[in-house]
C-alpha atoms as a PDB file:
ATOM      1  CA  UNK A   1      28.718  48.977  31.239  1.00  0.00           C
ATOM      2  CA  UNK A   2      30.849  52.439  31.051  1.00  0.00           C
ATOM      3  CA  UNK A   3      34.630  51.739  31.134  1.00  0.00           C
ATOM      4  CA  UNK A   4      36.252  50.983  34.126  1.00  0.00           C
ATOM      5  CA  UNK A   5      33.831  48.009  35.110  1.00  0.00           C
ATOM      6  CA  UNK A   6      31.533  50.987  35.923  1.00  0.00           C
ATOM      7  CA  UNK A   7      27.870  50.707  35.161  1.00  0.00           C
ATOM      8  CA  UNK A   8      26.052  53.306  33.758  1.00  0.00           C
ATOM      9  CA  UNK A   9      24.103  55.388  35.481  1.00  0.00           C
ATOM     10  CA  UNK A  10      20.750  54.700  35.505  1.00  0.00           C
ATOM     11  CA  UNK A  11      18.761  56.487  32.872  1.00  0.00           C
ATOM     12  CA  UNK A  12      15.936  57.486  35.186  1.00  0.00           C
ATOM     13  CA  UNK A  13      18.466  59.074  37.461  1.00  0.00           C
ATOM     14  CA  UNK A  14      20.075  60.445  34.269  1.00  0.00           C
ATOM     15  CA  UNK A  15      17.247  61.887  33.177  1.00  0.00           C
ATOM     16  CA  UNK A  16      16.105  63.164  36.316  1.00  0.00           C
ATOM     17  CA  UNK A  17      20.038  65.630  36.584  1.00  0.00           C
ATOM     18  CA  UNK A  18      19.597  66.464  32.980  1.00  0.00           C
ATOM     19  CA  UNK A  19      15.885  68.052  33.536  1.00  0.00           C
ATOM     20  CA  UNK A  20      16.951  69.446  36.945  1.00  0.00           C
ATOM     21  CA  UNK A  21      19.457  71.633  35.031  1.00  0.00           C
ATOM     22  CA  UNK A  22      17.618  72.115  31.968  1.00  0.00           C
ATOM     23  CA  UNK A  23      19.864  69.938  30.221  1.00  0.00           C
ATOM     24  CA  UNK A  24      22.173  72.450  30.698  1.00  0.00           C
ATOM     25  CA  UNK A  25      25.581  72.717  32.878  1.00  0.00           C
ATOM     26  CA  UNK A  26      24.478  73.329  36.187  1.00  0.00           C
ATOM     27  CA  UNK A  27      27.238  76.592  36.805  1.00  0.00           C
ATOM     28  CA  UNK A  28      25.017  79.638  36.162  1.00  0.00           C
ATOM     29  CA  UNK A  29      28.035  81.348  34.672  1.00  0.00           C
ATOM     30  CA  UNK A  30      28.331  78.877  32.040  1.00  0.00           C
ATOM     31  CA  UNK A  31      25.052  77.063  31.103  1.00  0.00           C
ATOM     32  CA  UNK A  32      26.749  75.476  28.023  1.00  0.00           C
ATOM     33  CA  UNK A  33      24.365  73.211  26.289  1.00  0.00           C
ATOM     34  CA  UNK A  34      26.513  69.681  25.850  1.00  0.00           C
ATOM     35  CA  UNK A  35      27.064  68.585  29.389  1.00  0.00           C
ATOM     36  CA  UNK A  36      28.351  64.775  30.856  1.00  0.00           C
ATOM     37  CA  UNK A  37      26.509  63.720  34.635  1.00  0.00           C
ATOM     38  CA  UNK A  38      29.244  64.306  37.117  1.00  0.00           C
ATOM     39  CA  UNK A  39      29.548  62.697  40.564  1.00  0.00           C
ATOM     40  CA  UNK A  40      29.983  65.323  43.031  1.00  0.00           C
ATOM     41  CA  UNK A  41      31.646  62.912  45.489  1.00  0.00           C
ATOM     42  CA  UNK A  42      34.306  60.492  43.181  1.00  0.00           C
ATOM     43  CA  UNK A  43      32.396  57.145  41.964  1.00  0.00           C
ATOM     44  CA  UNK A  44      35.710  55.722  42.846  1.00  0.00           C
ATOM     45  CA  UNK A  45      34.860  56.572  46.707  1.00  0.00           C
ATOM     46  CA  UNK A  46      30.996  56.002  46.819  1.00  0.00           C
ATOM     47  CA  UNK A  47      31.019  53.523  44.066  1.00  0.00           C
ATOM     48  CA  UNK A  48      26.685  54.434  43.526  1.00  0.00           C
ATOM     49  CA  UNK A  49      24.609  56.741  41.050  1.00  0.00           C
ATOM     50  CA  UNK A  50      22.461  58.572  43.704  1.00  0.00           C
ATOM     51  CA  UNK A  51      20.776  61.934  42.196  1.00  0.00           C
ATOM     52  CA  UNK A  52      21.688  63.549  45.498  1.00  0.00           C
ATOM     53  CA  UNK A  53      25.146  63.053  44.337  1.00  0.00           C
ATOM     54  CA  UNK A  54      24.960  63.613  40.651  1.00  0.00           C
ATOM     55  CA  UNK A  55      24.942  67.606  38.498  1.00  0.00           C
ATOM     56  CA  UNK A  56      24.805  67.638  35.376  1.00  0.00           C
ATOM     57  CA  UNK A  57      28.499  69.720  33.848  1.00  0.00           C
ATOM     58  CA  UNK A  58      29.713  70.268  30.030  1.00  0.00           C
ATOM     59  CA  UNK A  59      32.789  68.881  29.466  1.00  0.00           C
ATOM     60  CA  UNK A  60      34.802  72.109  30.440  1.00  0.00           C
ATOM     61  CA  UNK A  61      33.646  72.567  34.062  1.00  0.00           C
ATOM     62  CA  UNK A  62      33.536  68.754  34.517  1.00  0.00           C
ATOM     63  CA  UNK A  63      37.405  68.858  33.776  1.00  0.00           C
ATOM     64  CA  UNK A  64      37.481  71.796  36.463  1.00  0.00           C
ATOM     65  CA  UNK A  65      35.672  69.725  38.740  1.00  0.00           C
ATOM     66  CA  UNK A  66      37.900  66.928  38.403  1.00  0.00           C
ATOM     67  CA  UNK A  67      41.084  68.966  38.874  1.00  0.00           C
ATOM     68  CA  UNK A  68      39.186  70.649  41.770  1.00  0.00           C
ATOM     69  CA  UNK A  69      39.361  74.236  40.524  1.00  0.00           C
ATOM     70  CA  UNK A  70      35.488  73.566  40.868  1.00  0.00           C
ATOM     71  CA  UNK A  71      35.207  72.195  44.725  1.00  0.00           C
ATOM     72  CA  UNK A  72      32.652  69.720  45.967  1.00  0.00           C
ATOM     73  CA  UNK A  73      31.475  72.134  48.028  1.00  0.00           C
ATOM     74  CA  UNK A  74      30.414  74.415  45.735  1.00  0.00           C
ATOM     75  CA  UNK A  75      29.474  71.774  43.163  1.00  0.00           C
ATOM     76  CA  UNK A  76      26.525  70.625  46.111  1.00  0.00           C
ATOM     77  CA  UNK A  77      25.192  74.723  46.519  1.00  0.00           C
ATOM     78  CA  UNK A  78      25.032  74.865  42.802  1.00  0.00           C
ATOM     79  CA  UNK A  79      22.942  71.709  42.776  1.00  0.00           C
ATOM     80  CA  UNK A  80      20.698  73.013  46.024  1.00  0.00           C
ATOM     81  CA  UNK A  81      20.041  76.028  43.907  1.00  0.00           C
ATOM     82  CA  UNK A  82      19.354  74.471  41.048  1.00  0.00           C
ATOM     83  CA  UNK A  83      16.619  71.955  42.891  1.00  0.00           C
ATOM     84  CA  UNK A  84      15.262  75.037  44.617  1.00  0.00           C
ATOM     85  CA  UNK A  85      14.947  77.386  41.581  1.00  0.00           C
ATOM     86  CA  UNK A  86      14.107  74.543  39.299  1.00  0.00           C
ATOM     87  CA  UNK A  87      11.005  73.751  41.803  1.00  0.00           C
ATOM     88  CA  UNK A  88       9.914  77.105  42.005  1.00  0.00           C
ATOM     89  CA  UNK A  89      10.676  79.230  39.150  1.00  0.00           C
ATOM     90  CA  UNK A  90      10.550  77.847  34.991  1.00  0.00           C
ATOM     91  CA  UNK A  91      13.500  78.112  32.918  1.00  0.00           C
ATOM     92  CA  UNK A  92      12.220  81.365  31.344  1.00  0.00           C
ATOM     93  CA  UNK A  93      11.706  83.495  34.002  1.00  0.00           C
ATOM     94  CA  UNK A  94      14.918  82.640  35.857  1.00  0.00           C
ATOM     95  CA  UNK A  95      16.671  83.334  32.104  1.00  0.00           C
ATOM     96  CA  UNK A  96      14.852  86.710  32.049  1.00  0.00           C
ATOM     97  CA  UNK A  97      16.280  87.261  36.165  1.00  0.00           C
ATOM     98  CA  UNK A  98      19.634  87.094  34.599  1.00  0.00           C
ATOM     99  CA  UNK A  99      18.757  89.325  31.675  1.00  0.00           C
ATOM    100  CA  UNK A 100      17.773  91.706  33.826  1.00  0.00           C
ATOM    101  CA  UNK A 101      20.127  91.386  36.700  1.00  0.00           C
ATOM    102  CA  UNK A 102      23.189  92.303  33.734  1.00  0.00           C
ATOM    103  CA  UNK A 103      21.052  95.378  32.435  1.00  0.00           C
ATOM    104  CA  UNK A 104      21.219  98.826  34.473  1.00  0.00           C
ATOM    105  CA  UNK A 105      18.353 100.402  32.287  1.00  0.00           C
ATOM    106  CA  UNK A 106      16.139  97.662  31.388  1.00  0.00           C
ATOM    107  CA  UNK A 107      14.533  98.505  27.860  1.00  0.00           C
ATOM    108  CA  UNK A 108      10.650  98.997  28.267  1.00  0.00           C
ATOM    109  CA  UNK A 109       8.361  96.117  27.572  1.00  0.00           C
ATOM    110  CA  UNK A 110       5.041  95.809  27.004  1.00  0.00           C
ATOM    111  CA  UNK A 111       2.814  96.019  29.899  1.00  0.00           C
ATOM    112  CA  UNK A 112       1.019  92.626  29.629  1.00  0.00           C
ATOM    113  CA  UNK A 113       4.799  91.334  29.416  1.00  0.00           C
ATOM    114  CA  UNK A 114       4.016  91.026  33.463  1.00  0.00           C
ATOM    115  CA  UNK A 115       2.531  88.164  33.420  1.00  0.00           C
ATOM    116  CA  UNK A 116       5.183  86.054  32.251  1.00  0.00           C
ATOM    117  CA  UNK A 117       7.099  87.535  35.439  1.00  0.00           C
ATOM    118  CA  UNK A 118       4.534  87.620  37.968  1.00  0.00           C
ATOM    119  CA  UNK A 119       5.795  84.758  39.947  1.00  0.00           C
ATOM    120  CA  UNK A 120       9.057  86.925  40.185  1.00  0.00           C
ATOM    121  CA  UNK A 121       7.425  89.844  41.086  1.00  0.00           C
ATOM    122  CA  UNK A 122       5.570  88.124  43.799  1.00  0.00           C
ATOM    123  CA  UNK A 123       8.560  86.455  45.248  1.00  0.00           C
ATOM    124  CA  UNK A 124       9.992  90.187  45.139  1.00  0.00           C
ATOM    125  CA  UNK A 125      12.818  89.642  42.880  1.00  0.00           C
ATOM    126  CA  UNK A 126      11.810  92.057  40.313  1.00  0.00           C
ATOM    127  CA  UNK A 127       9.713  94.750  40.535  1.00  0.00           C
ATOM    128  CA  UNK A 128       7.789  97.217  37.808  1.00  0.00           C
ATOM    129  CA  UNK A 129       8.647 100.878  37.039  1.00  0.00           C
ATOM    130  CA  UNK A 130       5.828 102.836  35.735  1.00  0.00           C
ATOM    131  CA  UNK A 131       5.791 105.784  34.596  1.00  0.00           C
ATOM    132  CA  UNK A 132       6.389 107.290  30.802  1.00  0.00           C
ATOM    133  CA  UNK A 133       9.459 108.470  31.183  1.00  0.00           C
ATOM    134  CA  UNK A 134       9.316 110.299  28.040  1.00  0.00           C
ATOM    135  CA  UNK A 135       7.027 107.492  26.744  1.00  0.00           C
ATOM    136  CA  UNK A 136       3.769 108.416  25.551  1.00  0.00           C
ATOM    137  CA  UNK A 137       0.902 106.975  27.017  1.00  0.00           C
ATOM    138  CA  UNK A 138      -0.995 104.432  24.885  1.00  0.00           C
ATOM    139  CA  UNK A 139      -4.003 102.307  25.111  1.00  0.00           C
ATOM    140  CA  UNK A 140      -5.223 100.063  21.932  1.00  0.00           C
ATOM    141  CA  UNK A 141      -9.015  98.504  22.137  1.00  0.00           C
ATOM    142  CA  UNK A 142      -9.125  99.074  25.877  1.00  0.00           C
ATOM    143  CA  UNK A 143      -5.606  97.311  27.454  1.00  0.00           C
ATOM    144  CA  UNK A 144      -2.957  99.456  28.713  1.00  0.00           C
ATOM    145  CA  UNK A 145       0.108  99.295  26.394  1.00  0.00           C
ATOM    146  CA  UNK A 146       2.257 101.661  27.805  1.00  0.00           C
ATOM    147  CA  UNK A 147       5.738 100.282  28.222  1.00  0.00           C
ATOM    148  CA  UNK A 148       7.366  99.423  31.542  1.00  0.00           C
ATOM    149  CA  UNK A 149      10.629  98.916  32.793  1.00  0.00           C
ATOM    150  CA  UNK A 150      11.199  95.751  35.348  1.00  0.00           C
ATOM    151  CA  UNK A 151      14.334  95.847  37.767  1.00  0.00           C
ATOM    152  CA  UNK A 152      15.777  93.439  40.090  1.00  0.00           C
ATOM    153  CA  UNK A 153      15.670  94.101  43.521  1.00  0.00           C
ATOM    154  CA  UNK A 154      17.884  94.109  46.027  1.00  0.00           C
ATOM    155  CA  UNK A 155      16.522  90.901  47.125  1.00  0.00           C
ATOM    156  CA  UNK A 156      16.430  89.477  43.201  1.00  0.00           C
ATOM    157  CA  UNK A 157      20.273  90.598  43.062  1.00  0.00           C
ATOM    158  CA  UNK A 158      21.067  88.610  46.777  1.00  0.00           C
ATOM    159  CA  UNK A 159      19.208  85.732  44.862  1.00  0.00           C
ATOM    160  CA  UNK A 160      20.929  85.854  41.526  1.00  0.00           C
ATOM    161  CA  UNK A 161      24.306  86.452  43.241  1.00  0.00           C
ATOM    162  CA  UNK A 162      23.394  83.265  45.276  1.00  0.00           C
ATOM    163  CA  UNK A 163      23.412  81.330  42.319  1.00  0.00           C
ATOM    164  CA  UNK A 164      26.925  81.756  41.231  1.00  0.00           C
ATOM    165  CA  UNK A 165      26.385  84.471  38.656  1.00  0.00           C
ATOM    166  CA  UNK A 166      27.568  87.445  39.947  1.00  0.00           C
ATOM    167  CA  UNK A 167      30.216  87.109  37.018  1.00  0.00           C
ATOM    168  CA  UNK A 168      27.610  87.319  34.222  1.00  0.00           C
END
């Protein structure tokens, strides 16, 4: 039993929030490490631990959320966001979208580095800039090493920016 004469939340449903975020806190802004399960709507109202209602928050936005300088309204996008990236894209290439979505001139990276992003190339939030610019062509025991330079889209921005982070 948690305080209150709550009782704790299941630790299924726990765990189920905690890998939906990556055991980190759901904001994209903040993605702090150490994070409590929050009820988006008050337990004191629904008095249930239903995942629908549950994001995982560190301790700083949770005492946002409670104050409501983090509304529930916004607390339930972040958490649709989360389900649908988390479902579709891994926890590396969504932290290599926001690397890339802060950088103007992305650094050049090897060209077999596409493959870890292919699923975001394909979904059209990044695409690949070839070309040497400056770079000298290179080849070593038949694959292409040449450097190239991946960008977010405009679609990839409308994405990222969908998630909360246009504050990166």
């Amino acid at each position: 039993m948690e305080s209150n004469n709550r009782p704790a939340i299941p630790a299924e449903v726990r765990r189920r929030v905690l890998v939906e975020s990556g055991h980190r806190c759901a904001i994209p802004t903040c993605r702090y490490i150490e994070v409590d399960v929050h009820h988006i709507e008050p337990w004191e109202k629904v008095k249930k631990h239903e995942y629908e209602n549950l994001i995982a928050l560190c301790p700083n936005c949770h005492r946002r959320a409670d104050r409501g300088e983090i509304d529930r309204k916004s607390l339930r996008l972040y958490k649709a966001n989360l389900r649908f990236a988390h479902d579709r894209f891994s926890k590396i290439e969504l932290d290599y979208l926001f690397k890339f979505y802060r950088v103007v001139n992305c650094t050049p990276y090897p060209s077999c580095m596409r493959l870890l992003y292919e699923r975001l190339i394909e979904a059209g939030f990044l695409e690949v800039r070839e070309g040497n610019n400056g770079i000298i062509a290179s080849v070593e025991n038949g694959v292409d090493t040449t450097p190239v330079r991946f960008h977010v889209t405009p679609k990839g921005r409308e994405f990222v920016e969908s998630l909360g982070v246009d504050e990166l």
